[in-house]
PDB file of N, CA and C in Angstrom:
ATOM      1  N   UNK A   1     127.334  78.271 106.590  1.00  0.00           N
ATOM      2  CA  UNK A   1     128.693  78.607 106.223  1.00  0.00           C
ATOM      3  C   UNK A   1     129.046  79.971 106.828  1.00  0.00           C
ATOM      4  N   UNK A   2     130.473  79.911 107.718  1.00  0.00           N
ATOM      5  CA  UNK A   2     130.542  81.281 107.983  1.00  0.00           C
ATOM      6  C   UNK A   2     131.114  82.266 106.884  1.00  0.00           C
ATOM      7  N   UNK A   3     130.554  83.310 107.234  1.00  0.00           N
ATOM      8  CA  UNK A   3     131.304  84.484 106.012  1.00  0.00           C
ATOM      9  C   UNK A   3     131.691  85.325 106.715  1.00  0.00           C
ATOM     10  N   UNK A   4     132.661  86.682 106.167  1.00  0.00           N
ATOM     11  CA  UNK A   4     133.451  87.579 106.640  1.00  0.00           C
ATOM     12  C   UNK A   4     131.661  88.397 107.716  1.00  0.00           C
ATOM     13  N   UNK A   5     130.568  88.439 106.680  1.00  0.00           N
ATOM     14  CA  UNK A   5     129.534  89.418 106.926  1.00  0.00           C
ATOM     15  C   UNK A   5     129.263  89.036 108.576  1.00  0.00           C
ATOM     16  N   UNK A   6     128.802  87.180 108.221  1.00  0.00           N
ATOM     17  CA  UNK A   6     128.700  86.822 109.759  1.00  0.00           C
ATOM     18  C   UNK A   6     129.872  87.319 110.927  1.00  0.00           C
ATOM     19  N   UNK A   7     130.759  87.068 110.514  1.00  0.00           N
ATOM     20  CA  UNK A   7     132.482  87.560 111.972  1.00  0.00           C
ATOM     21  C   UNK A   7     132.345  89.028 112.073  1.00  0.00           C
ATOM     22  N   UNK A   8     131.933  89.572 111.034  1.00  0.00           N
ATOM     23  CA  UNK A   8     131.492  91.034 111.418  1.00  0.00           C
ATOM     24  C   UNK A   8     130.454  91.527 112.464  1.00  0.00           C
ATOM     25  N   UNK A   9     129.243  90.335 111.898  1.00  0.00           N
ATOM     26  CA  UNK A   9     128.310  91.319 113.013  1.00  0.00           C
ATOM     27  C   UNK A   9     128.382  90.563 114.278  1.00  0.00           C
ATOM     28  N   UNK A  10     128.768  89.625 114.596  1.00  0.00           N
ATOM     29  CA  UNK A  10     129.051  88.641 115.810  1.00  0.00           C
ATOM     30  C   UNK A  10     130.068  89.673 116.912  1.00  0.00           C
ATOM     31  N   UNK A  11     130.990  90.314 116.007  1.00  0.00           N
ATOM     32  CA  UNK A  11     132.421  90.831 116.592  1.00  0.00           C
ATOM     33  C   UNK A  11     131.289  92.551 116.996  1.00  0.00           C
ATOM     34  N   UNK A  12     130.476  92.904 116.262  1.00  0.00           N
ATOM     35  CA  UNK A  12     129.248  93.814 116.255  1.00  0.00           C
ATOM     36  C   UNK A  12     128.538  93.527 117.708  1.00  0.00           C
ATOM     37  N   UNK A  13     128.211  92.695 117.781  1.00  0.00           N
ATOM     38  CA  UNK A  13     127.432  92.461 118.823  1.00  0.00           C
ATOM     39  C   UNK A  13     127.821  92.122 120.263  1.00  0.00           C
ATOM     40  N   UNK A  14     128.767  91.814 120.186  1.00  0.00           N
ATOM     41  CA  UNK A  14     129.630  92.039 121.175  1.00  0.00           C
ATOM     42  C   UNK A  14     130.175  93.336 122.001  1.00  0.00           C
ATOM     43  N   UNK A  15     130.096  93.871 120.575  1.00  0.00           N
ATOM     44  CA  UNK A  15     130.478  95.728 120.649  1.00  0.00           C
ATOM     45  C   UNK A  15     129.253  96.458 121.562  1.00  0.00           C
ATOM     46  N   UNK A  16     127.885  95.730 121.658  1.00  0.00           N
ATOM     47  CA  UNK A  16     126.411  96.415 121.669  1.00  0.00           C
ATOM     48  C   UNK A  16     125.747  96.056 120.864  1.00  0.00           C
ATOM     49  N   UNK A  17     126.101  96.020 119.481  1.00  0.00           N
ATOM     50  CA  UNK A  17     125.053  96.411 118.550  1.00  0.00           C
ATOM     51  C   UNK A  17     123.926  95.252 118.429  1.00  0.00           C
ATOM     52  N   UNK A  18     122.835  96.432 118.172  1.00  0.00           N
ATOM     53  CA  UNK A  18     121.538  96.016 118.673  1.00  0.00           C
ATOM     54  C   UNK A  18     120.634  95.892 117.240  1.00  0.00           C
ATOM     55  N   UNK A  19     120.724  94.438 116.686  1.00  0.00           N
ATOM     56  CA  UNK A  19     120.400  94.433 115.247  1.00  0.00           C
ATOM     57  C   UNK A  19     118.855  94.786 114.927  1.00  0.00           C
ATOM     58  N   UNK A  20     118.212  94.418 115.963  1.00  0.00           N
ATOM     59  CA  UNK A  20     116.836  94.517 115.493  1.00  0.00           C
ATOM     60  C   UNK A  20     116.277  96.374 115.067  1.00  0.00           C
ATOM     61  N   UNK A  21     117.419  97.221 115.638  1.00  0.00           N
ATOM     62  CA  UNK A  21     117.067  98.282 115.255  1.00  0.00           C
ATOM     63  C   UNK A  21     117.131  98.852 113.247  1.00  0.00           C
ATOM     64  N   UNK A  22     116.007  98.155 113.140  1.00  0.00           N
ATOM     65  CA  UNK A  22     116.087  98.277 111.765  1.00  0.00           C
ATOM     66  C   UNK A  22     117.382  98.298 110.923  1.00  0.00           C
ATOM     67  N   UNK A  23     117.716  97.486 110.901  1.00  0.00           N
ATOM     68  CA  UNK A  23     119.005  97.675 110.206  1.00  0.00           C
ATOM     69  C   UNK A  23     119.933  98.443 110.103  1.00  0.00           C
ATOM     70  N   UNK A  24     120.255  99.542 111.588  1.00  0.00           N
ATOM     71  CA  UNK A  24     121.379 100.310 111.310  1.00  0.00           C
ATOM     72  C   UNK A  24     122.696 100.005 110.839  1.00  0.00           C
ATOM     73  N   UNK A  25     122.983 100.970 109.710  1.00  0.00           N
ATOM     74  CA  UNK A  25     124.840 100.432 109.598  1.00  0.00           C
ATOM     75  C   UNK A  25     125.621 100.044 110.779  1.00  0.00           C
ATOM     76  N   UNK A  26     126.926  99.186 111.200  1.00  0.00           N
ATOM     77  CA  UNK A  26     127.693  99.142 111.896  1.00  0.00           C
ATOM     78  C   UNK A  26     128.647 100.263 111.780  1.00  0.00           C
ATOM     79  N   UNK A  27     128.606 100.881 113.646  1.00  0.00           N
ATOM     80  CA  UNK A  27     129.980 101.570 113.477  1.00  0.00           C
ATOM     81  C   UNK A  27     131.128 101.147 113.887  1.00  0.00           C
ATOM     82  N   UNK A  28     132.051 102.154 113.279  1.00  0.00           N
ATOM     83  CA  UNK A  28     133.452 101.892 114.150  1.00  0.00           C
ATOM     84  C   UNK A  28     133.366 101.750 115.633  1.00  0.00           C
ATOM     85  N   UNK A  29     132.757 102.351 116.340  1.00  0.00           N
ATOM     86  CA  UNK A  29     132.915 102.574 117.822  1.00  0.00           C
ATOM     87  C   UNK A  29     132.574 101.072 118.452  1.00  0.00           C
ATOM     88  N   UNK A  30     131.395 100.496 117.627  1.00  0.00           N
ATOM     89  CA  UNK A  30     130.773  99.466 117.934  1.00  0.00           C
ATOM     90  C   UNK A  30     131.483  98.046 117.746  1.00  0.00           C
ATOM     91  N   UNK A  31     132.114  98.173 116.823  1.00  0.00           N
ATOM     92  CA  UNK A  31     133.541  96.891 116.357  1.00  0.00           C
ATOM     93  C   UNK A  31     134.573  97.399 116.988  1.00  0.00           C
ATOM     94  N   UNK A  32     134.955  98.583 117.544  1.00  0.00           N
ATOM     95  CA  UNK A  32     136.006  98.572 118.601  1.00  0.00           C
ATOM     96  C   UNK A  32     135.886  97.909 119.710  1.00  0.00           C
ATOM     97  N   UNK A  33     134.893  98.403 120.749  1.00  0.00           N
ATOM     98  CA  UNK A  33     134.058  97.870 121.722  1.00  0.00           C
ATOM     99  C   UNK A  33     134.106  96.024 121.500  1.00  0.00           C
ATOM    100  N   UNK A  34     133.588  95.972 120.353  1.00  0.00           N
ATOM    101  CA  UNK A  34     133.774  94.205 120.366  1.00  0.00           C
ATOM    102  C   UNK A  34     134.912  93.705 120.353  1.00  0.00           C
ATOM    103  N   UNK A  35     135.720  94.160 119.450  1.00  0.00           N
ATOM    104  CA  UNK A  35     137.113  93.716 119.376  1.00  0.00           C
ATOM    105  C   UNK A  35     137.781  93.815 120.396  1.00  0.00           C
ATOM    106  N   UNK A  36     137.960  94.455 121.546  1.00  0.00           N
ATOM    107  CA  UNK A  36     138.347  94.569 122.749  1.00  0.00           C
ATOM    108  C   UNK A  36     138.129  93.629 123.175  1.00  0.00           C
ATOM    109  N   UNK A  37     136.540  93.590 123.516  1.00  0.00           N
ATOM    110  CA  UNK A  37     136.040  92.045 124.334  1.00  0.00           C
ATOM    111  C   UNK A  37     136.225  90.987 124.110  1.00  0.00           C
ATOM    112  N   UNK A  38     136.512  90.550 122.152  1.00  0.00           N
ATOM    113  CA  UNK A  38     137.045  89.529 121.874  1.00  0.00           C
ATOM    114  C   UNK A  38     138.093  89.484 122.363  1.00  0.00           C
ATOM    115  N   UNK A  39     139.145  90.159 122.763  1.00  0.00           N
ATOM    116  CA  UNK A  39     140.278  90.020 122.757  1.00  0.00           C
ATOM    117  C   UNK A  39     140.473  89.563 124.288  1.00  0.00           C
ATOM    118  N   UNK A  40     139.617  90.373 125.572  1.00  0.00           N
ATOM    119  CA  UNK A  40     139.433  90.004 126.492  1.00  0.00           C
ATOM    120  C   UNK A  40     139.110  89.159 126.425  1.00  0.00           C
ATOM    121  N   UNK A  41     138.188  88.254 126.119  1.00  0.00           N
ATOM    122  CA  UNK A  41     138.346  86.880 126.255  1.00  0.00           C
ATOM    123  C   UNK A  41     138.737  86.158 125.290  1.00  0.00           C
ATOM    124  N   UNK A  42     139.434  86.066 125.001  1.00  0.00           N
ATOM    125  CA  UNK A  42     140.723  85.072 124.209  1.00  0.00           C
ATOM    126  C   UNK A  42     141.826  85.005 125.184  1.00  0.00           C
ATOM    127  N   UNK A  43     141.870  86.305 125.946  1.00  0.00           N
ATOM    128  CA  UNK A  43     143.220  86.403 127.253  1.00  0.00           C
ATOM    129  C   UNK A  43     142.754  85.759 128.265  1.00  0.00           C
ATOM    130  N   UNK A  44     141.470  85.595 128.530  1.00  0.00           N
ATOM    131  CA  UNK A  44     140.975  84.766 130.049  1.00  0.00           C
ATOM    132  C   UNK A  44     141.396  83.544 129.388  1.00  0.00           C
ATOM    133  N   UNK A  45     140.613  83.079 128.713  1.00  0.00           N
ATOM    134  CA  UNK A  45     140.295  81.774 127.785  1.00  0.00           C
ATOM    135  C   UNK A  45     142.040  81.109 127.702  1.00  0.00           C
ATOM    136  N   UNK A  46     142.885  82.092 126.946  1.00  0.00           N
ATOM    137  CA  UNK A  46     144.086  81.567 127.515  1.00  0.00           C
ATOM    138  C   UNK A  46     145.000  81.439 129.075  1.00  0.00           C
ATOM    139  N   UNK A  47     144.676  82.184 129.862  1.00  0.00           N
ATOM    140  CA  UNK A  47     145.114  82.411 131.119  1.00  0.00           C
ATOM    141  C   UNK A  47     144.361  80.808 131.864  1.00  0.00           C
ATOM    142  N   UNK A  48     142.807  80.767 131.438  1.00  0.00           N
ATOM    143  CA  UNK A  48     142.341  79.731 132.093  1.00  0.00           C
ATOM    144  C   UNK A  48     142.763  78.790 131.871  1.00  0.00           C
ATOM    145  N   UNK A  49     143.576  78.311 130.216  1.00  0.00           N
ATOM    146  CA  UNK A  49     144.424  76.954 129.970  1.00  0.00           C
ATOM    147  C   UNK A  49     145.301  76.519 130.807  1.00  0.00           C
ATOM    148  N   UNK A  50     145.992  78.075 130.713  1.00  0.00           N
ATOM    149  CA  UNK A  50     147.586  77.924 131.217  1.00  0.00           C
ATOM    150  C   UNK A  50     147.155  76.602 132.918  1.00  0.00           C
ATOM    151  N   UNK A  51     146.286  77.044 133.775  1.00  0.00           N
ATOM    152  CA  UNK A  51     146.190  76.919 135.192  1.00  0.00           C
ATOM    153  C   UNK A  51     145.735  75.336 135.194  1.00  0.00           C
TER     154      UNK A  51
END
């Protein structure tokens, strides 16, 4: 089942973050970084429909 925790660290890892390092907290910098890239590709992903 997905949960908010999972879309977090997925959108995390994308950012960099590198889980096996003992469990560091997530930062902001690191869910920015992802959220960007999600977003970059959601814009290819749509651009590639359009064609």
């Amino acid at each position: 089942m997905l949960t908010v925790s999972w879309a977090i660290e997925a959108v995390a890892r994308l950012g960099g973050y590198l889980e096996h390092r003992s469990k560091t907290p997530i930062g902001i910098q690191v869910l920015w970084r992802g959220w960007l890239k999600l977003h970059d590709l959601c814009e290819s992903w749509q651009l590639a429909k359009e064609t």
